[in-house]
Every structure is written in C-alpha cells, then in structure tokens.
Protein backbone atom coordinates (compact mmCIF):
# COMPACT_ATOMS: atom_id res chain seq x y z
CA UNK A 1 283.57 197.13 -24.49
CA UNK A 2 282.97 194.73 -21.44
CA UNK A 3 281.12 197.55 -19.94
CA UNK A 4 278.87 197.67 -22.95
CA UNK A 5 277.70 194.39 -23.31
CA UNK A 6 277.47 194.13 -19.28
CA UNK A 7 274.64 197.63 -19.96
CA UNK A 8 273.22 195.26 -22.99
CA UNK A 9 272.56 191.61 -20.67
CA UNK A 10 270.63 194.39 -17.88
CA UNK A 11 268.52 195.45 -20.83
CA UNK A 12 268.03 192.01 -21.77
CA UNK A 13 267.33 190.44 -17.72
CA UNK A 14 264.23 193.76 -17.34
CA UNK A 15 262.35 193.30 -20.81
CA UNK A 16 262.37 189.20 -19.85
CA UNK A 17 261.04 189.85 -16.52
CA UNK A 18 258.66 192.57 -18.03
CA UNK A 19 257.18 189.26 -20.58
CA UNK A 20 256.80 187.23 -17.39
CA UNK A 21 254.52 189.40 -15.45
CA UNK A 22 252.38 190.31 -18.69
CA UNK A 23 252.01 186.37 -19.30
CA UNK A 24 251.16 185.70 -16.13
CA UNK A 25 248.30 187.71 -16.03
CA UNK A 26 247.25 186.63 -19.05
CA UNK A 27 247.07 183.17 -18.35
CA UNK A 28 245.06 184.29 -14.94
CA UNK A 29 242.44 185.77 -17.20
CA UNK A 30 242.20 183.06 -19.37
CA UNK A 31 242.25 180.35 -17.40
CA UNK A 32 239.33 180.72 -15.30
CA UNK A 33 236.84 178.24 -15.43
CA UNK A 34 233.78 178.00 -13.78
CA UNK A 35 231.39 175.09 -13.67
CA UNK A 36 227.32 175.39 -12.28
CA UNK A 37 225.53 172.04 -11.25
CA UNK A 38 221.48 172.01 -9.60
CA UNK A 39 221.79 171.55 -5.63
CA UNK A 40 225.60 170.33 -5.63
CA UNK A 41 228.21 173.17 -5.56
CA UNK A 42 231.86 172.74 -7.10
CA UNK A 43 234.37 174.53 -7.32
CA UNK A 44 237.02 175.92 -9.63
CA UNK A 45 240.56 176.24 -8.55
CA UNK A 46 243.94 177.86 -10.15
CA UNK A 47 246.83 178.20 -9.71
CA UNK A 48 249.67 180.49 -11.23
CA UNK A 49 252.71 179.52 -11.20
CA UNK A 50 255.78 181.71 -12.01
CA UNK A 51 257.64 181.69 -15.01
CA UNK A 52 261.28 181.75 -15.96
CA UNK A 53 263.34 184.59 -16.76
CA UNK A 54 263.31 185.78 -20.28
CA UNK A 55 260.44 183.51 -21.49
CA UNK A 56 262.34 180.00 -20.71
CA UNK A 57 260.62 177.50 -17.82
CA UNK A 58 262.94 176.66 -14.94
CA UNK A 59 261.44 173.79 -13.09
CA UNK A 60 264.26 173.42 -10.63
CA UNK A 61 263.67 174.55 -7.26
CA UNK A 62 266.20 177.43 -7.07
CA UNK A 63 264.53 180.74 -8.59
CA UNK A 64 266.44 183.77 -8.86
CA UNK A 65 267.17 186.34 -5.36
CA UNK A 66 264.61 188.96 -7.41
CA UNK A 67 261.55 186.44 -8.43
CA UNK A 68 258.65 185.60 -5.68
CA UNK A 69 256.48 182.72 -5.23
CA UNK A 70 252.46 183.61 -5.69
CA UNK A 71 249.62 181.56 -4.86
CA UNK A 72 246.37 182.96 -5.86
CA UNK A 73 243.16 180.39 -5.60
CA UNK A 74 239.53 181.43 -7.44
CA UNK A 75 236.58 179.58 -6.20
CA UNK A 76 233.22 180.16 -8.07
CA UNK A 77 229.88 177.96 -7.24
CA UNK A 78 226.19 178.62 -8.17
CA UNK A 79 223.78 176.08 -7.19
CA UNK A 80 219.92 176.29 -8.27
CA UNK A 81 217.06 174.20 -6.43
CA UNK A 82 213.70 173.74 -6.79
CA UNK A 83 211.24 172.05 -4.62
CA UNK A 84 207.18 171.05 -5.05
CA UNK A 85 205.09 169.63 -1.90
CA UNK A 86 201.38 168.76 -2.71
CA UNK A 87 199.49 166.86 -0.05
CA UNK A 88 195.89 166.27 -0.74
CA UNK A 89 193.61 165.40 1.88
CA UNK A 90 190.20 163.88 1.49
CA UNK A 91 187.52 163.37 5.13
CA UNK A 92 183.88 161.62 4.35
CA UNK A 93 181.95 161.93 7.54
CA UNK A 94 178.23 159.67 7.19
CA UNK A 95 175.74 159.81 10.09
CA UNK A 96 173.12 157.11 9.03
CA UNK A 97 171.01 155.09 11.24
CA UNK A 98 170.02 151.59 9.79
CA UNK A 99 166.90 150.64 9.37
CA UNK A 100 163.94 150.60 7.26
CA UNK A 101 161.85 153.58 5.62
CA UNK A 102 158.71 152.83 4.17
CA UNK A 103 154.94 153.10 4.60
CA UNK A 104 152.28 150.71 5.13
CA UNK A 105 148.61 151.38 3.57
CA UNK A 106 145.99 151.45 6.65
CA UNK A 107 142.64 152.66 5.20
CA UNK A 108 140.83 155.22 2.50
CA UNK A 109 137.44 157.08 3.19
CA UNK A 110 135.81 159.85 1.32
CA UNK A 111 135.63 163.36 2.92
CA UNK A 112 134.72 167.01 2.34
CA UNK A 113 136.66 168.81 0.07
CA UNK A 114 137.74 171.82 3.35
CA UNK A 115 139.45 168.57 4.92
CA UNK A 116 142.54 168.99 3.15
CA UNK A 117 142.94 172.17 4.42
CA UNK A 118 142.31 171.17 8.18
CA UNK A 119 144.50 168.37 10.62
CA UNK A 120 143.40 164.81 10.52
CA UNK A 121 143.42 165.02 14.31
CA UNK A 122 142.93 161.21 14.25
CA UNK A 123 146.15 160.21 12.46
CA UNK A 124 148.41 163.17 11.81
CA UNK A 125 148.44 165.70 14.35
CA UNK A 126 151.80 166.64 13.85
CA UNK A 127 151.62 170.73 14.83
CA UNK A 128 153.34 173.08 17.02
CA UNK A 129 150.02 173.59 18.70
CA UNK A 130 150.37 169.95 19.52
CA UNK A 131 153.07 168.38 22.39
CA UNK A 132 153.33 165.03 22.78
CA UNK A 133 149.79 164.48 20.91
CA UNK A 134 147.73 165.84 23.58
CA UNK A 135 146.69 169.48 22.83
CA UNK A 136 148.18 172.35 24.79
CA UNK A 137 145.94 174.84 26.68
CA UNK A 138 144.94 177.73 25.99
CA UNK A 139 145.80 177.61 22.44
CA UNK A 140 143.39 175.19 20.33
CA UNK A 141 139.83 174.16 20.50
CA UNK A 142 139.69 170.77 20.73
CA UNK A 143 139.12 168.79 17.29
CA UNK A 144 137.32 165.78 16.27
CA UNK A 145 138.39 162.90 13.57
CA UNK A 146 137.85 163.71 9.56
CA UNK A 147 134.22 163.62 8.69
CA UNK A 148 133.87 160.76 6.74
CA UNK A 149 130.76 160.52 3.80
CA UNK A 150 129.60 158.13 1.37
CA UNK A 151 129.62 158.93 -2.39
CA UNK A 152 127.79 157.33 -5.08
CA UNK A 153 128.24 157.42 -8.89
CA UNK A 154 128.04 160.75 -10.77
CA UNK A 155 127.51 162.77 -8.32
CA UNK A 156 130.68 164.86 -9.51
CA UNK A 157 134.27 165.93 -7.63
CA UNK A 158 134.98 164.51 -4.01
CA UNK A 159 137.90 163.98 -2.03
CA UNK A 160 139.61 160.92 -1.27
CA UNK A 161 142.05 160.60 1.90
CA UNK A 162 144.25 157.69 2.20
CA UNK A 163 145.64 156.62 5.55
CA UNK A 164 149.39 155.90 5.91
CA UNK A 165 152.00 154.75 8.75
CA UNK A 166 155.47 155.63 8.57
CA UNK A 167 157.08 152.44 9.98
CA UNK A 168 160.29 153.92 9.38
CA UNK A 169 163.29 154.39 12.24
CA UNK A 170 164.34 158.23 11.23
CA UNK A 171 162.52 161.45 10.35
CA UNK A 172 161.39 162.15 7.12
CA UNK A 173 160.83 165.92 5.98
CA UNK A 174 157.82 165.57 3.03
CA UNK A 175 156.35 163.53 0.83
CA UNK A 176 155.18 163.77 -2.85
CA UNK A 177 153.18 161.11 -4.23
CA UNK A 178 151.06 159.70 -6.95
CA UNK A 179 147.52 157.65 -7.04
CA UNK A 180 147.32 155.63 -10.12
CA UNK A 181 143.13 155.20 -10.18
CA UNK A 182 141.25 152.14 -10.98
CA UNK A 183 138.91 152.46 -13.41
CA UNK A 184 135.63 154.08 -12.89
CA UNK A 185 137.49 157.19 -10.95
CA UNK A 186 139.92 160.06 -12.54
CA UNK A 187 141.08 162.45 -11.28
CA UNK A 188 140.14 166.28 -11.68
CA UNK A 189 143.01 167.81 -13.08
CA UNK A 190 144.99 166.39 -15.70
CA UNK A 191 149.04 166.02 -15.62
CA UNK A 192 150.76 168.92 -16.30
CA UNK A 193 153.11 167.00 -19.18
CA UNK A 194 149.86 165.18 -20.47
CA UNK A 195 146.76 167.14 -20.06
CA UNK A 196 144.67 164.13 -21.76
CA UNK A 197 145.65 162.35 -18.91
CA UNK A 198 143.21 161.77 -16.05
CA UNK A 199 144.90 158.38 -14.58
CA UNK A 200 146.91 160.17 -12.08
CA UNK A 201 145.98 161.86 -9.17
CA UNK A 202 148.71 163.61 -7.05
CA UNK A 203 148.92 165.07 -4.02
CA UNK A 204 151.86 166.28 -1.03
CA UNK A 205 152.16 166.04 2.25
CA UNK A 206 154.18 169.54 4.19
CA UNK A 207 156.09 168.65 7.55
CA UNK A 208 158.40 165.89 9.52
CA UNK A 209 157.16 162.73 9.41
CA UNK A 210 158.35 160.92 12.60
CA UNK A 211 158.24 156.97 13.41
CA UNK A 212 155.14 155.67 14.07
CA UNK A 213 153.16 158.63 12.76
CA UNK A 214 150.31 158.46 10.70
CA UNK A 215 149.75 160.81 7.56
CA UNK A 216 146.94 160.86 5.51
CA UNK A 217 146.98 162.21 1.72
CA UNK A 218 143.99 163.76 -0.21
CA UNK A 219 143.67 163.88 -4.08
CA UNK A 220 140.76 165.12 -5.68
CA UNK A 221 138.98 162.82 -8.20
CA UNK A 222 135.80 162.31 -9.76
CA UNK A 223 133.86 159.01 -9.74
CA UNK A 224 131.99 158.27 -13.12
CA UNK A 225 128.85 156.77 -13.47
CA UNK A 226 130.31 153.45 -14.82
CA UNK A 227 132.56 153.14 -10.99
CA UNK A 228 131.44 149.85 -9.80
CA UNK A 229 129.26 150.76 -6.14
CA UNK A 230 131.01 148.89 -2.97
CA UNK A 231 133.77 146.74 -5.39
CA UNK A 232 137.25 147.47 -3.83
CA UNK A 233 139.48 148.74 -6.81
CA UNK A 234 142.95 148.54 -6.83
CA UNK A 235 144.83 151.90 -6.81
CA UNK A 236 148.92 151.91 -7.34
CA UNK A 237 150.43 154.78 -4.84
CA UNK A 238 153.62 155.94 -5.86
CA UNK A 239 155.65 158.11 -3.18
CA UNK A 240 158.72 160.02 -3.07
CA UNK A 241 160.31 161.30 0.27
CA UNK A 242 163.44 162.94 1.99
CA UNK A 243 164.94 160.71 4.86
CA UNK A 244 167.09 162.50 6.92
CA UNK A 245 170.89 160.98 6.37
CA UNK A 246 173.73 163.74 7.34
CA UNK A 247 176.58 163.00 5.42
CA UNK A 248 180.05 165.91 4.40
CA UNK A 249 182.40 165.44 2.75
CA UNK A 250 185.34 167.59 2.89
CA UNK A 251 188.22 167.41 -0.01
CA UNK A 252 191.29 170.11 0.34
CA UNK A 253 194.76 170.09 -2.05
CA UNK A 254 197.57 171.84 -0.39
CA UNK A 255 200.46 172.54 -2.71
CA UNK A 256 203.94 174.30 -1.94
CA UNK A 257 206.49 175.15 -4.61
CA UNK A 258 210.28 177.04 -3.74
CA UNK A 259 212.94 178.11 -6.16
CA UNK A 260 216.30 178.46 -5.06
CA UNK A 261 218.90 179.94 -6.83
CA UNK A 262 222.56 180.97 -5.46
CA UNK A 263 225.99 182.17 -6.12
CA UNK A 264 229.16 182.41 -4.93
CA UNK A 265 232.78 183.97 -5.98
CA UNK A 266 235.93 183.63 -3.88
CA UNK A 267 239.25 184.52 -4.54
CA UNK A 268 242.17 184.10 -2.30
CA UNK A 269 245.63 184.94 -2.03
CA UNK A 270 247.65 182.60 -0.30
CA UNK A 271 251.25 184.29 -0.03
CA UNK A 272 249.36 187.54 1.64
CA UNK A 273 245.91 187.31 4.11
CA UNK A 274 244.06 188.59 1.31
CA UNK A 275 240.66 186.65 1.00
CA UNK A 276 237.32 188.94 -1.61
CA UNK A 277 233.97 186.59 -1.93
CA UNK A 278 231.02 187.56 -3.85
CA UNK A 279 227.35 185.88 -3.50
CA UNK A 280 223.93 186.30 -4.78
CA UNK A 281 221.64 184.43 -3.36
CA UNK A 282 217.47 183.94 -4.28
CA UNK A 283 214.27 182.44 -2.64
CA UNK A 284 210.94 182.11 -4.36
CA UNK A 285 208.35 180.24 -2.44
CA UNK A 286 204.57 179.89 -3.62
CA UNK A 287 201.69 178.10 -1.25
CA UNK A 288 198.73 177.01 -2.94
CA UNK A 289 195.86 175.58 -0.79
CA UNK A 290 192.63 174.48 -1.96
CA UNK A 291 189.05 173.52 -0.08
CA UNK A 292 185.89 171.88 -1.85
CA UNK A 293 182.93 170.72 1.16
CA UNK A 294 179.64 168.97 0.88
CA UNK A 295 176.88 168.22 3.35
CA UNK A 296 174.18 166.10 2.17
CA UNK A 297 171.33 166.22 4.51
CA UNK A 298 168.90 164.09 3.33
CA UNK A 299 168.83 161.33 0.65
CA UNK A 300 165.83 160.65 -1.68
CA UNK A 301 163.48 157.43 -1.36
CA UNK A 302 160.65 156.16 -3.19
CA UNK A 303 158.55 153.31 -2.47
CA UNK A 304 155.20 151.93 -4.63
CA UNK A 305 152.44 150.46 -2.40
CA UNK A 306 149.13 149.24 -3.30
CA UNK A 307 145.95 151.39 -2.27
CA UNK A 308 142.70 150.13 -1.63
CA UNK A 309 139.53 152.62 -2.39
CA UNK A 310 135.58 151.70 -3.43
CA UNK A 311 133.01 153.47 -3.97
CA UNK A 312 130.47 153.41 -0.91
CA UNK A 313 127.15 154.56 -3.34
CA UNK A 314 124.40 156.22 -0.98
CA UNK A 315 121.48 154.14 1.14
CA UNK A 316 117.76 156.04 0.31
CA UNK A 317 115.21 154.96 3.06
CA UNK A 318 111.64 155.79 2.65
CA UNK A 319 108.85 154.54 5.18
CA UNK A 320 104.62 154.68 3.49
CA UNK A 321 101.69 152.84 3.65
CA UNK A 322 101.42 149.17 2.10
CA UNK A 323 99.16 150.37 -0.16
CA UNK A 324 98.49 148.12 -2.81
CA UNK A 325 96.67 149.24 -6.02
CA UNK A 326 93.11 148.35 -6.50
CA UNK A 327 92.86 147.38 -3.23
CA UNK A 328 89.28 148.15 -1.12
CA UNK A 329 90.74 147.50 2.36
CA UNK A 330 90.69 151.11 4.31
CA UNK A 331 93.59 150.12 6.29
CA UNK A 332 95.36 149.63 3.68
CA UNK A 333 94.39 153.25 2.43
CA UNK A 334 95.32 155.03 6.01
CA UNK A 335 91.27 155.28 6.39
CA UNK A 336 90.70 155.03 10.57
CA UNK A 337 87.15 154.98 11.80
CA UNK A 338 86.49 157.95 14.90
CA UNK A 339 84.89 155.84 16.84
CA UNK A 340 87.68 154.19 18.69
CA UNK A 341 87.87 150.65 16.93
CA UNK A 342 91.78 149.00 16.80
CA UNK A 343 92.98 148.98 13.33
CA UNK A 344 95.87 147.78 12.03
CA UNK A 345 98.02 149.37 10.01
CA UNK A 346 100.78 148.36 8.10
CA UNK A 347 104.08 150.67 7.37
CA UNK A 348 106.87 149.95 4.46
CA UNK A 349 110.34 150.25 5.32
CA UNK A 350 112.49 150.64 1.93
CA UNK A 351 115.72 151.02 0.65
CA UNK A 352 116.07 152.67 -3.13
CA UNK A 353 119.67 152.98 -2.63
CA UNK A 354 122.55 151.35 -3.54
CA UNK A 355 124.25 150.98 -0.44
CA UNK A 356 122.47 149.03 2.49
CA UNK A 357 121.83 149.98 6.04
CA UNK A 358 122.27 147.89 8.97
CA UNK A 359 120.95 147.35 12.39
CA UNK A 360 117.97 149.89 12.25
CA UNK A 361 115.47 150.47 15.04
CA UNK A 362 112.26 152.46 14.28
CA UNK A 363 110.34 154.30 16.78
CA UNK A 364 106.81 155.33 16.29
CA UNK A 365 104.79 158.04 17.66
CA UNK A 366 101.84 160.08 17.30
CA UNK A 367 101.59 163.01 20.15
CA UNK A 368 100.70 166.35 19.26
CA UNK A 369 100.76 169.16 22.12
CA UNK A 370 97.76 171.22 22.16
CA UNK A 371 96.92 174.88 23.87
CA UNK A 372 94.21 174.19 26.67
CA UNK A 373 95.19 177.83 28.52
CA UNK A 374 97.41 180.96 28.23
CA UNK A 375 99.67 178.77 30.41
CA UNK A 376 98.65 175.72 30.49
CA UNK A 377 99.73 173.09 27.93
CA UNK A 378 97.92 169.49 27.70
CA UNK A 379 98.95 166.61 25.63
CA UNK A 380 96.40 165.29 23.63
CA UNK A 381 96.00 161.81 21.73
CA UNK A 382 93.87 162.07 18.92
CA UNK A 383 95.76 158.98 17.16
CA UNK A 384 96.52 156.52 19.58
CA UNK A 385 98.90 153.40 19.57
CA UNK A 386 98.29 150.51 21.13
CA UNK A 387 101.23 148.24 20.12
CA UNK A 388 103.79 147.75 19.18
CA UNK A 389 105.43 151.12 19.28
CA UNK A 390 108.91 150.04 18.46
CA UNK A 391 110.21 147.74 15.32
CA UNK A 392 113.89 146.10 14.75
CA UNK A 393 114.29 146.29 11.07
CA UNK A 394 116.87 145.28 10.81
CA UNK A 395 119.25 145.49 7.79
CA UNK A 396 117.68 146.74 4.55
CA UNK A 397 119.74 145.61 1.38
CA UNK A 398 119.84 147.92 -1.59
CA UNK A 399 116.22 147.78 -3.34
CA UNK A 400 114.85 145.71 -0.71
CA UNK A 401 111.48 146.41 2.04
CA UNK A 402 110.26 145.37 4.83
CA UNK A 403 106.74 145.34 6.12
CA UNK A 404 105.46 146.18 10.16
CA UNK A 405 101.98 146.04 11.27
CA UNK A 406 100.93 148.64 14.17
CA UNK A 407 97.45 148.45 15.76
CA UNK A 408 96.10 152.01 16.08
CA UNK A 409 92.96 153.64 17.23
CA UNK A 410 91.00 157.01 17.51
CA UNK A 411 87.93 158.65 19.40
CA UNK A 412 87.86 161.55 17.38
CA UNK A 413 85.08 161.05 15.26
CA UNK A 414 85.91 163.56 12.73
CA UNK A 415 87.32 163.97 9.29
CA UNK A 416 90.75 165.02 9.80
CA UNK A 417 94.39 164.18 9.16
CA UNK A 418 96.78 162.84 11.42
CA UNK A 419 100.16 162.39 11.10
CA UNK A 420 101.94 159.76 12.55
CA UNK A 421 105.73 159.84 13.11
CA UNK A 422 108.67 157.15 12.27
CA UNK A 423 112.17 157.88 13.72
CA UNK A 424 114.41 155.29 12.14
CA UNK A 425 118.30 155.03 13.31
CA UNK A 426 120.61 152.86 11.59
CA UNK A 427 124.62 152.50 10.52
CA UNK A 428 124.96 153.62 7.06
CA UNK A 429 127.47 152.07 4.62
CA UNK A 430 130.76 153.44 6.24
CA UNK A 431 129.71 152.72 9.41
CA UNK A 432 128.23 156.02 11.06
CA UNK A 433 125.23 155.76 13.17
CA UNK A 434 122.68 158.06 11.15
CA UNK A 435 118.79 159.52 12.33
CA UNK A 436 116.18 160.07 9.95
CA UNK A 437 112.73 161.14 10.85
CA UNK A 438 109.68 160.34 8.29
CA UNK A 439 105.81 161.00 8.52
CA UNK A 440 103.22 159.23 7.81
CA UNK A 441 99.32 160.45 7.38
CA UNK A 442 96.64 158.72 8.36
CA UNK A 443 92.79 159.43 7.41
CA UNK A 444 90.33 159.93 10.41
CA UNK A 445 87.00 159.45 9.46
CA UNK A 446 83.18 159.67 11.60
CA UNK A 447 82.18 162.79 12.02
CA UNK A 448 78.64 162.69 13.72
C-alpha cells in the first residue's frame, strides 16, 4: 500500500512537470510583442520565467534539484526613413554698356531710284570691301557721293534718301522704320494692313550700325501736283532697331529623394552562447535635376524723330532775242547789215521754272572752223564780237529775265544765218554747279 501511493505521487510529480514545459512555451509564443517607429528603433524584450511544479508558482528562491533556470531575450526593430533634398539655383549674367542709342536727323535729298541698290559712299560705307573707311586695293573701283536731283510737282515716283547719325555708344544690327509724309507727297505702295493708305512710307536698313556712322534710308514716294515747291514739310520718322545687350540667364532645380526601410530580429539565449538575428534591409534613392537657359542678345528700341524734306521744283533757262512785237528796229529782229557796221544786240536770259538759279556766268561766242585745204584748217569770223563777250547774270528767280546788250559786227555781205553761241553755268536749286549751252541766230544781210 505505501508502495502504491509512493508509484501514484511519481505519476503525479511527471504529468506537473509535463504542464510546465507546455505553458511555458505557450506563453513564449504569445507573448511576443513587437513595436515599429520611423527612424528610431526599439526594441522588444521577454523574458520566461519558470514555473512551479504541478501548475502552482513558487517565488522563493529554492527550485527543485531537477528544474533549470532559462533566460531567453527576443529583440525585433524595423525602422523606415525617408529623405527629400531640392536645391534650386538661379545665375542672371547682363553685359550692358550705358549709354545712349538714338539717331539724329542730318539732311534729305532726292535721288535716282538704282541708289537704293548701291552704297552711299558719302555716309554709309559700311562693307567688307571697306577697312577702316578707306577702300582696299585691288578689290573696288572707287565711288563717288549719291547723285542728288531736283524734282518738281507731278512728275511721278522718285526716291527720297534721308541722312541719319547713330550717336549711339554700342552696335546696332538693323533698322526698320517708318516716314509719316507731309501732305502733298505719298508714298507708292500702300500698307499692307490698309491698302487705302498712302501716309506711310517704309523702308530698312541691312547691316551693323556702329557709333558715329552715318546711314541713309530711301522710301519711294510720289509728289502730287498740289506739293508746295521749296516749303520744308514736316515728315514724322518712326524707327525700330536691335542694340546689342548680351544678357543669360541660367535657372536649374536639383532634387534628391531616398527611402529607407529596415529590419531586424534577434533572439538570444542567455543560459547557453546561443545568439540567431534576422534583417532586411532597403534603399531607394531617386535624383532629379533640371536646366532651363536663356541668352538674350539684343534688346529692341524705337525712337520717333522729326524729318525734314521739300520739294526742290526744277529751274527752266532759256536765252532769245529781246524781240518785242511790232517793233521796226532790225536789231531787235537779229537783222545785221554785211557791211561791217557795230550793232548791238540784245539777248534775254529767263527763268520759266520754279526753282531759281544762282550765280550764273554766260559766255558768248561765235567761231565756226572752216576747210581752207585737205589739211589745212582756218578759223574764220563771219560774226564777230566786239564786246563784251562775257555777262554775270547773276541769280534768276523763278519767272524772272534779265536783259544783256552785245555789240556785234560782220563783213560778210551776204544773206545768211549765223548762229551765235551762249554757254551759261550756274548752281541749280540743290546746289550743283550745272552747264547749259543755247544758240542764238542772227540774220546777215547785204549781199552785193
């Protein structure tokens, strides 16, 4: 009987430690926690203790001979970052020198229409076949200033050039610009957005424009027969130009993202050198860079001046006889006797035009070369001079004359006809020193 119940507390003391172990790792599986936090790991720790015989807690210090201690620590962390760098950079470089940029008017003069496509060696000379203004050898004929003419009213299309300085400090590449005319002119094409429009005359000027450098712009107008002759009208010029102003400009973004994500397990068993760890660890980085640049070269100007132009009308100079109607006086007529007497004669200087001419000198003359030989060649006089042979006229306004007496004489004494010959030079209306020959007749009368 004692042995009995000493077989039944055995039976008793294994199924209790049995219920211990199975608890135990029950309450290791159960128990584990884990806990996740962005950039700042923790950790997790337990700890088992063991448990009493037969399913009863014995805190006291003494533990049975068959029972061991265990330690057993679980450390779990998982940490998850993420990171964004943008940096955004911005450079403005301007190269601008200071100073002014316009044009001054100088002058306007009318010219042939082939003008525009030629150099205005006087102002703008501005070619590759040029250094330094002075014409390179070898490579151009040498060329003289713009022809310059005089136009009068309704005498259809001509070309007007105006004169311009730059009296700007940089180069300029161009120029556009826009004659508002005064009235009496318009121009000979209409706008393009208005083609009832004949106010506006336009015209361009191709190449660098440097300081100091002259330019001169043509436009292409008519003058009507109402323009007012030698009135200076008042034209608006509009222009519109590229000065030369190197600016960039440089932006750029530069933007960097990275994802982190990690994880770690550990377990370790204190009572026995028995350490597992587990990690997973991942890196996601992204670069984004972005560049925008812009170089301005030139910057856009427009300026209004005023223009002066007139109409120069034409001078008409005709040279005759005084002749007066009715009159009985043979001088008068051109009638010369043969026989050698001095007449005088007296010779008309007028102007029918509308513009006047200034500082004329008129020559007269009345030579003729005749054949004497086969070789030989004599001057003879038929018509002689005696004085004077030269005449300051002077200036002739527009429908105005002035009269000159000549004494002449002939020994011919024979009906002919003899011409005698006026070379008048004067300065027209813009200023040109112009020729013009006219003849005369005279009568010769006495043949014998």
């Amino acid at each position: 009987m004692v042995l009995q119940k000493s077989n039944t507390r055995k039976n008793i003391g294994g199924l209790a430690m049995l219920f211990c172990t199975i608890v135990i790792l029950s309450a290791v599986g159960n128990t584990f926690a884990q806990e996740q936090q962005v950039q700042t790991p923790q950790s997790s720790t337990i700890t088992q203790q063991p448990l009493c015989q037969g399913g009863i807690c014995d805190n006291s210090t003494g533990q049975r001979a068959n029972t061991g201690l265990q330690h057993t620590v679980i450390t779990s962390s998982q940490r998850f970052a993420n990171s964004k760098n943008l940096d955004s950079h911005h450079f403005f470089v301007s190269n601008k020198v200071i100073g002014p940029d316009r044009f001054r008017f100088v002058t306007s003069y009318w010219t042939t229409s082939t003008t525009t496509q030629a150099i205005d060696a006087g102002t703008s000379a501005n070619e590759s076949r040029f250094l330094g203004g002075a014409i390179l050898a070898n490579s151009w004929s040498n060329l003289g200033a713009n022809p310059k003419l005089e136009v009068d009213t309704g005498e259809g299309f001509s070309t007007l050039a105006v004169v311009l300085q730059y009296e700007g400090v940089v180069e300029l590449a161009g120029i556009t610009a826009a004659l508002k005319l005064p009235s009496g002119i318009v121009a000979q094409l209409p706008l393009t957005d208005d083609r009832n429009n004949y106010d506006i005359a336009l015209s361009s000027y191709r190449g660098h424009i440097y300081p100091s450098q002259g330019i001169v712009l043509y436009f292409s107008v008519n003058v009507l027969s109402t323009a007012k002759v030698q009135f200076p009208g008042l034209g608006t010029l509009a222009l519109h130009f590229l000065r030369t102003d190197r600016r960039s400009i440089l932006d750029s973004l530069d933007a960097a993202q990275q994802d982190i994500f990690a994880k770690a397990l550990s377990i370790t068993n204190r009572t026995s050198p028995n350490s597992t760890m587990f990690s997973d660890n991942f890196d996601f980085n992204r670069n984004y860079f972005n560049q925008f640049g812009r170089f301005v070269p030139f910057d856009f100007i427009n300026q209004v001046i005023p223009v002066l132009l007139k109409v120069t009308g034409r001078e008409i100079l005709d040279v005759h006889l005084a002749y007066t109607n009715g009159t009985t006086s043979n001088s008068s007529k051109g009638i010369i006797p043969g026989d050698g007497s001095i007449v005088p004669i007296k010779l008309t200087f007028a102007n029918v035009g509308d513009a006047s001419t200034n500082d004329m000198v008129a020559v007269f003359s009345t030579a003729v070369p005749t054949l004497v030989g086969a070789t030989i060649a004599a001057v003879t006089y038929p018509l002689g001079i005696l004085y004077p042979t030269t005449f300051d006229v002077g200036t002739l306004a527009p429908n105005s004359t002035r009269t000159v007496t000549l004494f002449v004489r002939s020994q011919l004494n024979c009906d002919t006809l003899e011409p005698l010959n006026v070379v008048s030079t004067f300065n027209d209306v813009i200023g040109l020193r112009r020729t013009q020959d006219n003849t005369v007749v005279l009568q010769i009368t006495g043949c014998s």
